[in-house]
C-alpha atoms as a PDB file:
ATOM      1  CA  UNK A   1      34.742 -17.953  -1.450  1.00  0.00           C
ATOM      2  CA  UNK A   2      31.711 -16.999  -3.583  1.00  0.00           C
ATOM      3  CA  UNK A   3      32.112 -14.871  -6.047  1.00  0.00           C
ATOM      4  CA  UNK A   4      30.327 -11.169  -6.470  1.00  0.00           C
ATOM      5  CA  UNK A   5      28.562 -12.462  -9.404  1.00  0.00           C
ATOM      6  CA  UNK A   6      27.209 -15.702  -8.169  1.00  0.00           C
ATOM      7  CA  UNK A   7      26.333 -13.744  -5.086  1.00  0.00           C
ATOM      8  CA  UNK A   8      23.692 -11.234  -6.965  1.00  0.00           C
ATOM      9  CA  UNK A   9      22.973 -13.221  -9.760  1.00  0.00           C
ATOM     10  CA  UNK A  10      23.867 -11.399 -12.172  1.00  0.00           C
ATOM     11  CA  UNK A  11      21.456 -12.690 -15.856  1.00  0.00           C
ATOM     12  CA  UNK A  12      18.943 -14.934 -16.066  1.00  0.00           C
ATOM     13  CA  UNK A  13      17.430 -16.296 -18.942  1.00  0.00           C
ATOM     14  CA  UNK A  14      13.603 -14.840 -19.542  1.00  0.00           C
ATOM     15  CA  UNK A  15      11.290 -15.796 -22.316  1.00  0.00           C
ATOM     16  CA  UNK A  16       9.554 -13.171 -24.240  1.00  0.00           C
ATOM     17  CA  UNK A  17       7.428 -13.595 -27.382  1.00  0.00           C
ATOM     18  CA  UNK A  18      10.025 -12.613 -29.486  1.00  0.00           C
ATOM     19  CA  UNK A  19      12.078 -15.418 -27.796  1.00  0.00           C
ATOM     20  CA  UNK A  20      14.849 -15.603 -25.352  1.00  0.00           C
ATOM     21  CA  UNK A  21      16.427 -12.681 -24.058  1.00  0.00           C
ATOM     22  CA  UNK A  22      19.023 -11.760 -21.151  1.00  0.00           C
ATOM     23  CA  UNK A  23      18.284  -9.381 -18.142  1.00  0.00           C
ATOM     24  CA  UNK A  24      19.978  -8.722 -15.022  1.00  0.00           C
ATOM     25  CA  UNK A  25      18.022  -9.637 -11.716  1.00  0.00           C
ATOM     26  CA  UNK A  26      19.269  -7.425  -9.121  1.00  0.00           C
ATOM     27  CA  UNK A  27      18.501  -8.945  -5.756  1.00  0.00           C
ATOM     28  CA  UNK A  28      15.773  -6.432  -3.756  1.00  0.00           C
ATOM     29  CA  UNK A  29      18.550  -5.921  -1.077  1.00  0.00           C
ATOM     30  CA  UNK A  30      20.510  -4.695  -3.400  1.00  0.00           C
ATOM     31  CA  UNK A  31      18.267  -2.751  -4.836  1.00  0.00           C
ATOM     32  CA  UNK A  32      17.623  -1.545  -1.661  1.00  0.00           C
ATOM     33  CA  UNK A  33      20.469  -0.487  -0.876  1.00  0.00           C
ATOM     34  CA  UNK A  34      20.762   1.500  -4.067  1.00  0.00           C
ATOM     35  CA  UNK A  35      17.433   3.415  -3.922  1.00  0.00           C
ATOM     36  CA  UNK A  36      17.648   4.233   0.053  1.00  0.00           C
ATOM     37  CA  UNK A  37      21.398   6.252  -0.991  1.00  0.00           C
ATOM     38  CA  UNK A  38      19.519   7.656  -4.236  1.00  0.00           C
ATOM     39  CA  UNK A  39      17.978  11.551  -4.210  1.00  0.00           C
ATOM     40  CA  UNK A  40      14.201  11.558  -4.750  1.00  0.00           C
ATOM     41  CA  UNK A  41      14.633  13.095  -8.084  1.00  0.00           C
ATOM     42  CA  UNK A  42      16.660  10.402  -9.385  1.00  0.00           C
ATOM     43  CA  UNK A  43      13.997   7.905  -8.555  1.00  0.00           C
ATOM     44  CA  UNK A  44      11.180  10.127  -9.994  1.00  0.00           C
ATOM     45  CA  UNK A  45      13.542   9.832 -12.936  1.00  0.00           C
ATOM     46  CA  UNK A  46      13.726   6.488 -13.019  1.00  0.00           C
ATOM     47  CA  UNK A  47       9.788   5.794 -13.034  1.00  0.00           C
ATOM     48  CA  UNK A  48       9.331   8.227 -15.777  1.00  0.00           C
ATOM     49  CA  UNK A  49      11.583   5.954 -17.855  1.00  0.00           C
ATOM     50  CA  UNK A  50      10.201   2.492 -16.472  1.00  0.00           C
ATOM     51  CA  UNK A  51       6.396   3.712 -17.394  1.00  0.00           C
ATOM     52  CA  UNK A  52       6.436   3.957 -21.050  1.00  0.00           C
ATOM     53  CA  UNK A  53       9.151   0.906 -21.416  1.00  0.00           C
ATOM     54  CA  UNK A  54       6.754  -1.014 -19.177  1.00  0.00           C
ATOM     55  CA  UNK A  55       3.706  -0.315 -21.314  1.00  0.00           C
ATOM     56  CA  UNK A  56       5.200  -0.943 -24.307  1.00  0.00           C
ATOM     57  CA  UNK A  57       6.222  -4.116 -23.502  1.00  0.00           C
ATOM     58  CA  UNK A  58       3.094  -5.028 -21.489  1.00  0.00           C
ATOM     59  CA  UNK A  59       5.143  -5.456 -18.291  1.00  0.00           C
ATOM     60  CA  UNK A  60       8.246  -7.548 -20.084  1.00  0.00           C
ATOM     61  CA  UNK A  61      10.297  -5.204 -19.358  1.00  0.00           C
ATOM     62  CA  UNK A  62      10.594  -3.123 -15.771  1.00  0.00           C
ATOM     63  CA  UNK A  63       7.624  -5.572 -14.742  1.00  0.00           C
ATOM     64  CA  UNK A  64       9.836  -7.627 -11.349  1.00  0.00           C
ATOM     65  CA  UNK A  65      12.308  -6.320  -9.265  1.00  0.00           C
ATOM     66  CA  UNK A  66      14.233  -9.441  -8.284  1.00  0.00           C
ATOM     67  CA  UNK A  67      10.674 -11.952  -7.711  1.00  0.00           C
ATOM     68  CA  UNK A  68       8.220  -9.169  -6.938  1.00  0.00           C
ATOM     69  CA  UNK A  69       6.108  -7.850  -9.722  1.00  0.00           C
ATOM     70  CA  UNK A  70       5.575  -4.373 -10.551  1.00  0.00           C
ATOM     71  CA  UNK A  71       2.068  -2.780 -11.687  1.00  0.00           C
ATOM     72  CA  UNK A  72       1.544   0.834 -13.295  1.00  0.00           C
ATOM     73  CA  UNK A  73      -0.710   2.541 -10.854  1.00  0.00           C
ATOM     74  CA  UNK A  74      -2.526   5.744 -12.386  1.00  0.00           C
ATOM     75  CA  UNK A  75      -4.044   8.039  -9.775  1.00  0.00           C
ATOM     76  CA  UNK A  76      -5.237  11.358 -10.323  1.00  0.00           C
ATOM     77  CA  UNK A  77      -3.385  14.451  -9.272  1.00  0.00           C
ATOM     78  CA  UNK A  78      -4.872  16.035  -5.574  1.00  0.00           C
ATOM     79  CA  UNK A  79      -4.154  19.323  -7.459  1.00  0.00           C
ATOM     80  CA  UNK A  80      -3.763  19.179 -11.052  1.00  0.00           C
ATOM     81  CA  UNK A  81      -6.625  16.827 -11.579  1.00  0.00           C
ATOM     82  CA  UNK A  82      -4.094  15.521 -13.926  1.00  0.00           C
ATOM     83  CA  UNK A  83      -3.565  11.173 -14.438  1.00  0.00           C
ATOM     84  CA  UNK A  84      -0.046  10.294 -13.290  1.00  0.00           C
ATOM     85  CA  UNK A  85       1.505   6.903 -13.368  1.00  0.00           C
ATOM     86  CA  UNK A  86       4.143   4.969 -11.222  1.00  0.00           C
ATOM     87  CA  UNK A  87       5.169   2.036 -11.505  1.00  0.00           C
ATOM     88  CA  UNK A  88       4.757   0.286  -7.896  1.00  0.00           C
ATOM     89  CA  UNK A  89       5.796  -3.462  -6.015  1.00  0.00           C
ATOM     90  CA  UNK A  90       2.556  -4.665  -5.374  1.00  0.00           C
ATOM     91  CA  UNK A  91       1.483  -7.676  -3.855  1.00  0.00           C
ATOM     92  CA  UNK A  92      -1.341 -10.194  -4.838  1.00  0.00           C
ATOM     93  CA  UNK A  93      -3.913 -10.839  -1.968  1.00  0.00           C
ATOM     94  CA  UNK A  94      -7.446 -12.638  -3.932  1.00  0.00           C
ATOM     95  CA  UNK A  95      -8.905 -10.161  -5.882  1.00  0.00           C
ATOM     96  CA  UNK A  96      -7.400  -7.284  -3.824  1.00  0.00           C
ATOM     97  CA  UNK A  97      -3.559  -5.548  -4.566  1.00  0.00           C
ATOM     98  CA  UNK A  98      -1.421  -4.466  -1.812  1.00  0.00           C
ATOM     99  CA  UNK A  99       0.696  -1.516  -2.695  1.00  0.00           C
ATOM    100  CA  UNK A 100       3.429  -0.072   0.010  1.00  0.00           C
ATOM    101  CA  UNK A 101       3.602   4.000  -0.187  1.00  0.00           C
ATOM    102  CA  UNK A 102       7.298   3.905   0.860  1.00  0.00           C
ATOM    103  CA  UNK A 103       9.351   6.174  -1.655  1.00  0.00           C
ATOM    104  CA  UNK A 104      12.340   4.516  -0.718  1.00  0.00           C
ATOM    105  CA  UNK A 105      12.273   5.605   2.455  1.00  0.00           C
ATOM    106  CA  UNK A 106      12.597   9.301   1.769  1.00  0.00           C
ATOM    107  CA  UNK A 107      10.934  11.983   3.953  1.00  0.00           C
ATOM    108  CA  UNK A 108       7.653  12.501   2.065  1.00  0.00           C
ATOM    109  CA  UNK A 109       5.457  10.553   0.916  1.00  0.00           C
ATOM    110  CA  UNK A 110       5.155   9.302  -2.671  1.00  0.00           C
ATOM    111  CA  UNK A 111       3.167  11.701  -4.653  1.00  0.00           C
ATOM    112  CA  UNK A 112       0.465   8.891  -5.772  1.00  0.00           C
ATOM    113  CA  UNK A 113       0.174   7.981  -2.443  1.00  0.00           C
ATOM    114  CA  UNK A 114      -0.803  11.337  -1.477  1.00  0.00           C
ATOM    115  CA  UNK A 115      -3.228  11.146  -4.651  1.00  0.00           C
ATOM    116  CA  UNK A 116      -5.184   8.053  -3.742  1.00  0.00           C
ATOM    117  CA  UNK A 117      -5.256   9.774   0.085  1.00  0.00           C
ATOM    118  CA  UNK A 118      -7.519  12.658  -2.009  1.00  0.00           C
ATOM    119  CA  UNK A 119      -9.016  10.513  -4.436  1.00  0.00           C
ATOM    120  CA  UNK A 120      -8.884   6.771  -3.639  1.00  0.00           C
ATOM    121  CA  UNK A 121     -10.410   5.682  -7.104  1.00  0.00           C
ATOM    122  CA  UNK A 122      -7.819   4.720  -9.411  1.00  0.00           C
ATOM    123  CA  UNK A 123      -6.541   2.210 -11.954  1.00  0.00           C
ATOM    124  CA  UNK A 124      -3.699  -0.284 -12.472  1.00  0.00           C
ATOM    125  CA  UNK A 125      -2.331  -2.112 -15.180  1.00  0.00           C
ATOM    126  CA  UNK A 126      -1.012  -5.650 -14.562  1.00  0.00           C
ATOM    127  CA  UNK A 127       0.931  -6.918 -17.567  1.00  0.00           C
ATOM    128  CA  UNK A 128      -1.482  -5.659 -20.507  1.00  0.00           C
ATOM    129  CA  UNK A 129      -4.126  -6.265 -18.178  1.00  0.00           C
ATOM    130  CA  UNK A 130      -6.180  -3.090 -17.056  1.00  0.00           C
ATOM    131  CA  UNK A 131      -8.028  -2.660 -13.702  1.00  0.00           C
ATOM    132  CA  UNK A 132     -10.512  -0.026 -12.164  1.00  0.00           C
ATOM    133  CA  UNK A 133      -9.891  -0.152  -8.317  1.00  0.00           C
ATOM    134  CA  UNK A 134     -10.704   1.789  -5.205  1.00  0.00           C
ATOM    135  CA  UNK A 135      -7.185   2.425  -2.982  1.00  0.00           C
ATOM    136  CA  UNK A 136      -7.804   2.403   1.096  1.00  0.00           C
ATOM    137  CA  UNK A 137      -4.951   2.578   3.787  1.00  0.00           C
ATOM    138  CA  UNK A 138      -4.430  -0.543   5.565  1.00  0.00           C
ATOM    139  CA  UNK A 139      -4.688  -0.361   9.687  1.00  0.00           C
ATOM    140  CA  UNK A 140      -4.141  -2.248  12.802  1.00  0.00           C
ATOM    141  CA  UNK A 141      -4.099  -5.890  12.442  1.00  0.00           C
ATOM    142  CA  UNK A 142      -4.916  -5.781   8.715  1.00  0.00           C
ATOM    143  CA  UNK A 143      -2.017  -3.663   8.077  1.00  0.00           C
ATOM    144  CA  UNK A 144       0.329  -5.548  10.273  1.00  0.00           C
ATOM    145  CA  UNK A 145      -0.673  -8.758   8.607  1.00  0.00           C
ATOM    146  CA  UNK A 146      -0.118  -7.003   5.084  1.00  0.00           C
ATOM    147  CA  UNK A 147       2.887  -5.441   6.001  1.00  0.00           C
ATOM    148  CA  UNK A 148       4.934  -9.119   7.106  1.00  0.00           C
ATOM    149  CA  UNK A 149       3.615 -10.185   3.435  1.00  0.00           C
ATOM    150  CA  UNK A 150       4.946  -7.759   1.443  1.00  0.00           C
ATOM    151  CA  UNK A 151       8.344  -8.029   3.043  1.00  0.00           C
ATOM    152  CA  UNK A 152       8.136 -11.675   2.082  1.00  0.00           C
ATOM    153  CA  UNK A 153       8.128 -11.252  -0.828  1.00  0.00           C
ATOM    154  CA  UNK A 154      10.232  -7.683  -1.183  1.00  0.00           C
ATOM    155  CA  UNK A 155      12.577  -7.462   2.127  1.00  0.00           C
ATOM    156  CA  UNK A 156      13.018  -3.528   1.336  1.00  0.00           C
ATOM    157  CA  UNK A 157       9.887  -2.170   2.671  1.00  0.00           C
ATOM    158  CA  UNK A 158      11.534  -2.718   6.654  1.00  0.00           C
ATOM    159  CA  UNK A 159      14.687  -0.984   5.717  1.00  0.00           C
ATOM    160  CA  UNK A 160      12.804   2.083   3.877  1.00  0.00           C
ATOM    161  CA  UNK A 161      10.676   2.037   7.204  1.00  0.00           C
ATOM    162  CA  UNK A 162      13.757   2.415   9.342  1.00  0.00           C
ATOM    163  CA  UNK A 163      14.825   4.981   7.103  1.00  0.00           C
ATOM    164  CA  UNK A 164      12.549   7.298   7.701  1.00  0.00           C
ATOM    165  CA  UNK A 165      10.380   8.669  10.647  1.00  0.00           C
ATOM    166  CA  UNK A 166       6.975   9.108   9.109  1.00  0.00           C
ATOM    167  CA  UNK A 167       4.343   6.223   8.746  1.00  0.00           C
ATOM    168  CA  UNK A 168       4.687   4.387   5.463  1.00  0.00           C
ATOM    169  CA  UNK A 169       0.959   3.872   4.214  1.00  0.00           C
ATOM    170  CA  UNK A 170       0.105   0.346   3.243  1.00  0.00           C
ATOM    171  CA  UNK A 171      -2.966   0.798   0.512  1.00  0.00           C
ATOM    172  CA  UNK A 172      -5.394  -2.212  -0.735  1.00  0.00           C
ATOM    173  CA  UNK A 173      -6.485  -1.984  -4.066  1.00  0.00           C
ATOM    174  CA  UNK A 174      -9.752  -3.389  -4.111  1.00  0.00           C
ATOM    175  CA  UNK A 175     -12.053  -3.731  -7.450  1.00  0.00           C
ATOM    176  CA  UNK A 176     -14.514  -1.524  -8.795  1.00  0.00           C
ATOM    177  CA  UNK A 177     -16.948  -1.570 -11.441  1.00  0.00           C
END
C-alpha cells in the first residue's frame, strides 16, 4: 500500500541561483481540493502574499503549482483606476498566454477578470520577464480547444467549473507594443 507521502510527493529538489533548495510540490488535485473548501478571502490572502515573494524572487518562489507555471498579471482597477496584481496559472500557446478566470470556483468572478472585461490592456510578468498584452475572452471552438489544454496541464479548472454555476471566462493574452 502506497504511502500518503509517496502519493503527493511531498519535496523535490529545485535549483535556484543560490543553489539547491527543498520545496513541497503539492499535486493540483490536491490543491484543488484545498482552494474549492477555502473562503474567497483566504485566497485573496494568499495572492497578496504570493505577489511580492514571487517578484522578489523573479518567479522562484510561488512561480508552479505542481507543473503549471504561474505569471503576475497586473490589470487596472474597473473602478479605482488603480494597478492590481494576481498571480494566475497560465498556459503557453506561441506568443499568446491563456489565463482561466476561475477563482476557485467561487460565485463571482475574479476581480482581474472583471478588470481586463473593462480594460483588456494589461501586463504580465513571466519569471523577471515583463510583457505588455491585450486580454480577450476566448469563445466557441477557440475556447473549447483552450479550455481541454489548460486542464492538461492543471486538472482543477473542470472541478472549479462544476463548482460553480456561472461561466468561467477563458482570456488570451495576446502581445502589444
Amino acid at each position: 500500500m502506497p504511502r500518503a507521502y509517496d502519493r503527493i510527493r511531498a519535496v523535490t529538489l529545485c535549483a535556484a541561483s543560490a543553489g539547491a533548495i527543498l520545496r513541497p510540490v503539492i499535486p493540483d488535485r490536491f490543491y484543488t481540493r484545498m482552494t474549492i473548501a477555502m473562503p474567497a478571502g483566504a485566497l485573496r490572502a494568499i495572492g497578496k502574499l504570493n505577489v511580492p515573494l514571487y517578484r522578489i524572487s523573479r518567479g522562484r518562489l510561488f512561480g508552479k503549482i505542481d507543473r503549471s507555471p504561474v505569471l503576475l498579471l497586473t490589470s487596472t482597477g474597473r473602478h479605482s483606476g488603480l494597478k492590481r496584481t494576481a498571480p494566475v496559472v497560465y498556459l503557453a500557446d506561441d506568443e499568446r498566454l491563456v489565463v482561466i478566470g476561475s477563482n476557485a470556483g467561487n460565485v463571482g468572478a475574479p476581480a482581474w477578470s472583471l478588470n481586463l472585461k473593462a480594460n483588456p490592456d494589461c501586463e504580465v510578468q513571466l519569471r523577471g520577464q515583463h510583457r505588455r498584452v491585450r486580454a480577450r475572452i476566448a469563445e466557441g471552438e477557440e475556447r473549447a480547444t483552450l479550455w481541454k489544454a489548460i486542464n492538461e496541464q492543471y486538472s482543477g479548472f473542470d472541478d472549479y467549473q462544476r463548482t460553480t454555476s456561472r461561466d468561467i471566462a477563458v482570456f488570451v493574452l495576446e502581445p502589444r507594443p
